[in-house]
PDB file of N, CA and C in Angstrom:
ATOM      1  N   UNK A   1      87.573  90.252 108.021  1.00  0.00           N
ATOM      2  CA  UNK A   1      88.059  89.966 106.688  1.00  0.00           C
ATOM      3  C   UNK A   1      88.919  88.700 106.768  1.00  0.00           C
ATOM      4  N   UNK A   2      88.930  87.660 105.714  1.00  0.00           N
ATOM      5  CA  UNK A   2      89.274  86.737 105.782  1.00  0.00           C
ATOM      6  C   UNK A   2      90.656  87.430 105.505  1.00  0.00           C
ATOM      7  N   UNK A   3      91.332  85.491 105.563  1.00  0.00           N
ATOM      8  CA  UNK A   3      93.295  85.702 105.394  1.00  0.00           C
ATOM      9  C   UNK A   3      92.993  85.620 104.062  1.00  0.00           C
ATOM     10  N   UNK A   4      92.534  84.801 102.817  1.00  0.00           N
ATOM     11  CA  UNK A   4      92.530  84.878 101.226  1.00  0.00           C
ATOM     12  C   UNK A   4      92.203  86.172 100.661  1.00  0.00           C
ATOM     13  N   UNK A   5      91.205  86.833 101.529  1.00  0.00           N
ATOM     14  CA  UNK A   5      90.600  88.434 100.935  1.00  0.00           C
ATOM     15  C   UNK A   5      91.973  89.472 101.165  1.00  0.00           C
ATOM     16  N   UNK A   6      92.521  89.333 102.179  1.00  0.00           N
ATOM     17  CA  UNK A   6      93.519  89.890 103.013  1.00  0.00           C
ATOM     18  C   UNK A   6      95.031  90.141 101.576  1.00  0.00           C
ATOM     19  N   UNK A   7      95.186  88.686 101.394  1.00  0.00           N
ATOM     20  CA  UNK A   7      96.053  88.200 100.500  1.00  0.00           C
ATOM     21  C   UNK A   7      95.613  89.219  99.127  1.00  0.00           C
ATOM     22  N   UNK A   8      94.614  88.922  98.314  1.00  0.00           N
ATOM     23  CA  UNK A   8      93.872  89.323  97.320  1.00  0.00           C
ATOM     24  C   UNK A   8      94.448  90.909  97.119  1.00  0.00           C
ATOM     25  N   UNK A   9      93.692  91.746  97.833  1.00  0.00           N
ATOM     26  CA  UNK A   9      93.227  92.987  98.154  1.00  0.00           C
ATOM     27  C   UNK A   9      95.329  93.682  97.962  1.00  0.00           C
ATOM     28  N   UNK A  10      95.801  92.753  99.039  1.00  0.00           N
ATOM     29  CA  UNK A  10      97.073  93.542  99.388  1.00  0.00           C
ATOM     30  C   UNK A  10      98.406  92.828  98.090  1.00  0.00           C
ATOM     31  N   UNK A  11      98.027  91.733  97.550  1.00  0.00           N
ATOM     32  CA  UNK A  11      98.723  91.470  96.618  1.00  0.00           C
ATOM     33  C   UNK A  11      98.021  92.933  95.220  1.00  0.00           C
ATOM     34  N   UNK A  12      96.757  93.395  94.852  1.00  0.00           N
ATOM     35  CA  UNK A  12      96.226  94.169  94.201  1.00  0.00           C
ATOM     36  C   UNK A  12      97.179  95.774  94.147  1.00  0.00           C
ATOM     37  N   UNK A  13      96.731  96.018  95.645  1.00  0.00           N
ATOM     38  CA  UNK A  13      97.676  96.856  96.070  1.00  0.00           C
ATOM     39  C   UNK A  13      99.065  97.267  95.959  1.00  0.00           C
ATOM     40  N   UNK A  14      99.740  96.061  96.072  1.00  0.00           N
ATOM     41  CA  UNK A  14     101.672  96.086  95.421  1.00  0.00           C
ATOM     42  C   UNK A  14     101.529  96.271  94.278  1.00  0.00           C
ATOM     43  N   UNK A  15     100.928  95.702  93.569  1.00  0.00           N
ATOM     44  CA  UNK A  15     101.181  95.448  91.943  1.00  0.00           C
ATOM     45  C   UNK A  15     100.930  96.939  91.574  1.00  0.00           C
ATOM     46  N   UNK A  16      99.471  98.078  92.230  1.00  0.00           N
ATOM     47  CA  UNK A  16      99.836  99.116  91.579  1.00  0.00           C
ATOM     48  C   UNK A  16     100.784 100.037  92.128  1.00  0.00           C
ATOM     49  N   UNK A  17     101.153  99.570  93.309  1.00  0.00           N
ATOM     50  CA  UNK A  17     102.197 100.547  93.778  1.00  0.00           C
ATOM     51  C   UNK A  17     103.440 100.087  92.641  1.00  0.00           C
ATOM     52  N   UNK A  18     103.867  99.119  92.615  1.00  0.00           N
ATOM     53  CA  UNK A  18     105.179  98.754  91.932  1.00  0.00           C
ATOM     54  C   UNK A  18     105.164  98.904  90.729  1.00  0.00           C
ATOM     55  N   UNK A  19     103.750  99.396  90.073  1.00  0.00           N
ATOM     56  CA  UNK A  19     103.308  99.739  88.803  1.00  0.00           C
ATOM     57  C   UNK A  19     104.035 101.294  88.747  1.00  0.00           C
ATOM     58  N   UNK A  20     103.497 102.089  89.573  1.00  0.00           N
ATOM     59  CA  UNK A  20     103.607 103.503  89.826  1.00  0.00           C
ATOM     60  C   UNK A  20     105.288 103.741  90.135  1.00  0.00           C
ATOM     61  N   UNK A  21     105.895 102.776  90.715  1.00  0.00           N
ATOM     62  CA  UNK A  21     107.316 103.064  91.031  1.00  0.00           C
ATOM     63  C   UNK A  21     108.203 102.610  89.529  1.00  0.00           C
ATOM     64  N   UNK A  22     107.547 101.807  88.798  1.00  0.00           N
ATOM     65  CA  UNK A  22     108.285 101.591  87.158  1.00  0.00           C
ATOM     66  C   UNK A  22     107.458 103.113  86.298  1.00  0.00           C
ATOM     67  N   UNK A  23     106.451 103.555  86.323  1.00  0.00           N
ATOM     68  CA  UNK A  23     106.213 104.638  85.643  1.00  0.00           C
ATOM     69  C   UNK A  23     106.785 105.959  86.063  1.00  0.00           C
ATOM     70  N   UNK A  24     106.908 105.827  87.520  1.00  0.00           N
ATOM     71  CA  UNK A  24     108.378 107.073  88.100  1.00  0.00           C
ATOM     72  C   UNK A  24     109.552 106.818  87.839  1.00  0.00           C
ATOM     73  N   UNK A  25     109.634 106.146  87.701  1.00  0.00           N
ATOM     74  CA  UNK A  25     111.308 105.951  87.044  1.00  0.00           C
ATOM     75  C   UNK A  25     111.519 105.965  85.285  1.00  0.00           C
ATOM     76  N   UNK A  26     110.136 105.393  84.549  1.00  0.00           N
ATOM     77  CA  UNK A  26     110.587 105.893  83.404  1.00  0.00           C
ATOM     78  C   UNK A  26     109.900 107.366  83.340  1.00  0.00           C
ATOM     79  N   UNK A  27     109.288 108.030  83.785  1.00  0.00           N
ATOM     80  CA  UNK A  27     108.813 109.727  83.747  1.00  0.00           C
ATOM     81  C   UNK A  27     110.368 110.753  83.968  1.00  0.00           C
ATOM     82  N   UNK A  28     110.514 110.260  85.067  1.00  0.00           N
ATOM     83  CA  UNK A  28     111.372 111.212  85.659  1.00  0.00           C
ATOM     84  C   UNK A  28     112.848 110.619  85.741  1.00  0.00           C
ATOM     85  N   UNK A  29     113.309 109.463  85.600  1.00  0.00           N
ATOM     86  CA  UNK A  29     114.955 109.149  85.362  1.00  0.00           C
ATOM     87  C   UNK A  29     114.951 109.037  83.441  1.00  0.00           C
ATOM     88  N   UNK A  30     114.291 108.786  82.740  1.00  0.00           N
ATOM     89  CA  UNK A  30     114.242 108.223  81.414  1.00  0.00           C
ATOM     90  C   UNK A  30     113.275 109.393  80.798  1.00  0.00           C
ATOM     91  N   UNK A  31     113.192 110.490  80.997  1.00  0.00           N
ATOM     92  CA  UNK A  31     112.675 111.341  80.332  1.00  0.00           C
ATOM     93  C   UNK A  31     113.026 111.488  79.410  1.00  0.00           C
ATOM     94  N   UNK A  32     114.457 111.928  78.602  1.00  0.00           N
ATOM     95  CA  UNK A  32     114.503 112.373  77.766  1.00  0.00           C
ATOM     96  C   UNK A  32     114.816 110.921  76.593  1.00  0.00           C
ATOM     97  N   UNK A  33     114.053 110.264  76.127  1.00  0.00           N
ATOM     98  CA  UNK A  33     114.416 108.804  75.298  1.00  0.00           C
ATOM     99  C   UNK A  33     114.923 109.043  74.000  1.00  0.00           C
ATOM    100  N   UNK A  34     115.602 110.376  73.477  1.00  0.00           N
ATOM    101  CA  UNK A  34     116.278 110.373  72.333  1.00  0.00           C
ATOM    102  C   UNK A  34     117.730 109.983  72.529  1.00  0.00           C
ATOM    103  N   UNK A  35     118.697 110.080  73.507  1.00  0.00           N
ATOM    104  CA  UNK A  35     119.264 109.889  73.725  1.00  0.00           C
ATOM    105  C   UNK A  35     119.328 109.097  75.029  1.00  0.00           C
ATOM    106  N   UNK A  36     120.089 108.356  75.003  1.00  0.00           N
ATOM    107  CA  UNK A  36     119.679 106.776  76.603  1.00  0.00           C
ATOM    108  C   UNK A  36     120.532 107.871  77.488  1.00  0.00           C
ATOM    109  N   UNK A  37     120.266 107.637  78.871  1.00  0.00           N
ATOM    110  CA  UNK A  37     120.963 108.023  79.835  1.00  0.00           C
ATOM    111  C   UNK A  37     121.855 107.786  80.181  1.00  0.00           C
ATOM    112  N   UNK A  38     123.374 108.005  81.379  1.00  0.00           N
ATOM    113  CA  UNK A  38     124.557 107.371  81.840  1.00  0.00           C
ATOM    114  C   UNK A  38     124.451 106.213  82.945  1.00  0.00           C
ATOM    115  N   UNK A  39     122.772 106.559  83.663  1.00  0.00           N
ATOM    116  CA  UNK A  39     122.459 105.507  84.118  1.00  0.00           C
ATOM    117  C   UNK A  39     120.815 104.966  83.824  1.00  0.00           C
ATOM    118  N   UNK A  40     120.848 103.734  83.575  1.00  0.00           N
ATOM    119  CA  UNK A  40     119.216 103.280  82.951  1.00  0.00           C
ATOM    120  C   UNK A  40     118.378 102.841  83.675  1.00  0.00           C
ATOM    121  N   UNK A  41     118.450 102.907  85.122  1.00  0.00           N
ATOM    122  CA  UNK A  41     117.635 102.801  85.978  1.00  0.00           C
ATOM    123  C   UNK A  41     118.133 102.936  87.158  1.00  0.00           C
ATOM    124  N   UNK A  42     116.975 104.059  87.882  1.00  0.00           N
ATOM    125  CA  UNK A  42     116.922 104.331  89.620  1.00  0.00           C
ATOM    126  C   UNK A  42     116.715 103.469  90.214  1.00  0.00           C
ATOM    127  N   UNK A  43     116.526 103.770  91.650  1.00  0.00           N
ATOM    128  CA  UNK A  43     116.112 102.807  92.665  1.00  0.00           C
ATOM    129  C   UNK A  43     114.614 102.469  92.689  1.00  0.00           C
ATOM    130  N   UNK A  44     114.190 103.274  91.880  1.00  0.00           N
ATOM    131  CA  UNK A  44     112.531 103.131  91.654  1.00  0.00           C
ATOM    132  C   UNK A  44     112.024 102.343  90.508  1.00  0.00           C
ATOM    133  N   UNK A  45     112.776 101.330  90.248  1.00  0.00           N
ATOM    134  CA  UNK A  45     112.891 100.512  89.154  1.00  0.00           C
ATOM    135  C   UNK A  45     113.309  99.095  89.718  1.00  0.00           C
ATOM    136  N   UNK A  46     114.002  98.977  90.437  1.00  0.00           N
ATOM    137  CA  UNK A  46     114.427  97.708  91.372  1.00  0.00           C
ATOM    138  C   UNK A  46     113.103  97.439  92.174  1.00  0.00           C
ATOM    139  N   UNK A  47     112.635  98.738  92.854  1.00  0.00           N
ATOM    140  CA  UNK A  47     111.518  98.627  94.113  1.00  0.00           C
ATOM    141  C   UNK A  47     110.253  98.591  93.661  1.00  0.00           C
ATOM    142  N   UNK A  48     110.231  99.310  91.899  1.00  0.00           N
ATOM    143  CA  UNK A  48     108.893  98.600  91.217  1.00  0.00           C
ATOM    144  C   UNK A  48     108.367  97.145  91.128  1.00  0.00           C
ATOM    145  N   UNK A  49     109.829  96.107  90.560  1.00  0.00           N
ATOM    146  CA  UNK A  49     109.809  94.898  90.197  1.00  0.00           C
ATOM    147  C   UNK A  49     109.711  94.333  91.540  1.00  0.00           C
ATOM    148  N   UNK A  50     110.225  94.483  92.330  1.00  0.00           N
ATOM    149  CA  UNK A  50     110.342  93.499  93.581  1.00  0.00           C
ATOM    150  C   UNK A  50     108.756  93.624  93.879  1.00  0.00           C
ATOM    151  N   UNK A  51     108.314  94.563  94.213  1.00  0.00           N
ATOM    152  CA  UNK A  51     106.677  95.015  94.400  1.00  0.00           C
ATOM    153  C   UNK A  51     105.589  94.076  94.096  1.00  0.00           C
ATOM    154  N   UNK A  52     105.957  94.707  92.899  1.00  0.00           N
ATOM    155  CA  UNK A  52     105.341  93.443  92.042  1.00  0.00           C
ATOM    156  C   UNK A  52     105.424  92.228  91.845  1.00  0.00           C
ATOM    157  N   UNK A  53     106.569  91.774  92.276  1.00  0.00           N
ATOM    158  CA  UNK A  53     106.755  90.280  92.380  1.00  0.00           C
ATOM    159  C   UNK A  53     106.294  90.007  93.811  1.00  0.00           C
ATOM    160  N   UNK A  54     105.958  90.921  94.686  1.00  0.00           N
ATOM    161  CA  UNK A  54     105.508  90.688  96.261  1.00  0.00           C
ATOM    162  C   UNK A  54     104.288  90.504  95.483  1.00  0.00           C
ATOM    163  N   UNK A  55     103.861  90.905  94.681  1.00  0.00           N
ATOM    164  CA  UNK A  55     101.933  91.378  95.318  1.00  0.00           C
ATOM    165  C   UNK A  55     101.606  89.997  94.365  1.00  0.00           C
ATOM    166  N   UNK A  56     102.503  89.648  93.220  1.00  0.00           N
ATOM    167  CA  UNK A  56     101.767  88.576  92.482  1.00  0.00           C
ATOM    168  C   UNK A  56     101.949  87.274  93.563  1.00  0.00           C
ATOM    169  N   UNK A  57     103.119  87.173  94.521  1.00  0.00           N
ATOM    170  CA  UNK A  57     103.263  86.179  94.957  1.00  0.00           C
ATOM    171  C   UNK A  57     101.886  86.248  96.587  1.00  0.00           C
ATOM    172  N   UNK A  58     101.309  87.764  96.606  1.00  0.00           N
ATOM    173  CA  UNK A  58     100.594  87.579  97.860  1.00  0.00           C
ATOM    174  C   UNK A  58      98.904  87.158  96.853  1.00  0.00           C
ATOM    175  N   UNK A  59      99.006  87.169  95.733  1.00  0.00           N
ATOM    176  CA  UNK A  59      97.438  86.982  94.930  1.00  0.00           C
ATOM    177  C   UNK A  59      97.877  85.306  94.672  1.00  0.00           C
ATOM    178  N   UNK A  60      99.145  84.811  94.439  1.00  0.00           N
ATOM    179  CA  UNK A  60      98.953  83.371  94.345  1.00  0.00           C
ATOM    180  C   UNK A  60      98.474  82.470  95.379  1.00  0.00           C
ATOM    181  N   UNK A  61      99.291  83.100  96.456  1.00  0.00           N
ATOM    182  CA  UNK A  61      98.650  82.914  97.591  1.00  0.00           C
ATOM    183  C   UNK A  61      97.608  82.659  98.359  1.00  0.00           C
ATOM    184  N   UNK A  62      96.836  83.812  97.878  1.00  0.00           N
ATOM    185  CA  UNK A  62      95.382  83.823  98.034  1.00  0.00           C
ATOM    186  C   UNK A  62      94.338  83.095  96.990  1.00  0.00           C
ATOM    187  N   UNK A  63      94.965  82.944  95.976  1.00  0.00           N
ATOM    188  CA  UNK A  63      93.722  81.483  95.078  1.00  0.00           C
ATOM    189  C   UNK A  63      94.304  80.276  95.504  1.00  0.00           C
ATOM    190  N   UNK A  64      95.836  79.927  96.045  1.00  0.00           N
ATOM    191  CA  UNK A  64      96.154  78.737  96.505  1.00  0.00           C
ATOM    192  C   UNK A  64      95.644  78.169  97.737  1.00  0.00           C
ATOM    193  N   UNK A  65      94.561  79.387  98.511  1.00  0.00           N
ATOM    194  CA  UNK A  65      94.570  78.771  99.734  1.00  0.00           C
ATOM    195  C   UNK A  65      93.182  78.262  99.997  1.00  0.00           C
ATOM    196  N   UNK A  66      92.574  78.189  98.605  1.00  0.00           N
ATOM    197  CA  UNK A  66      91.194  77.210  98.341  1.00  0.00           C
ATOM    198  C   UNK A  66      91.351  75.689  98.922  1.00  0.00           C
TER     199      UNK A  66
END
């Protein structure tokens, strides 16, 4: 497997993990949305975004390395 497929595949990969770590945190810290919480986001909300900012920066990567 090439290094661009490599890039591709595993930037794909973060984005839905870090997808899944922002939908666990609003499921299960932000459940109840009639009233806001004392705190508005877990640690599974920091480690969503970063994720995701890994996997978009490993897919830029991989069309930049045409």
């Amino acid at each position: 497997m090439r290094d661009d497929q490599l890039f591709f595949w595993g930037g794909l990969l973060a984005a839905a993990l870090g997808s899944l770590a922002l939908m666990t945190d609003h499921l299960v810290f932000n459940a109840d949305l009639l009233e806001p919480s004392s705190t508005p986001h877990s640690g599974f909300f920091a480690a969503g975004v970063f994720i995701i900012l890994s996997g978009g920066a490993a897919l830029v990567a991989a069309f930049a390395r045409d």
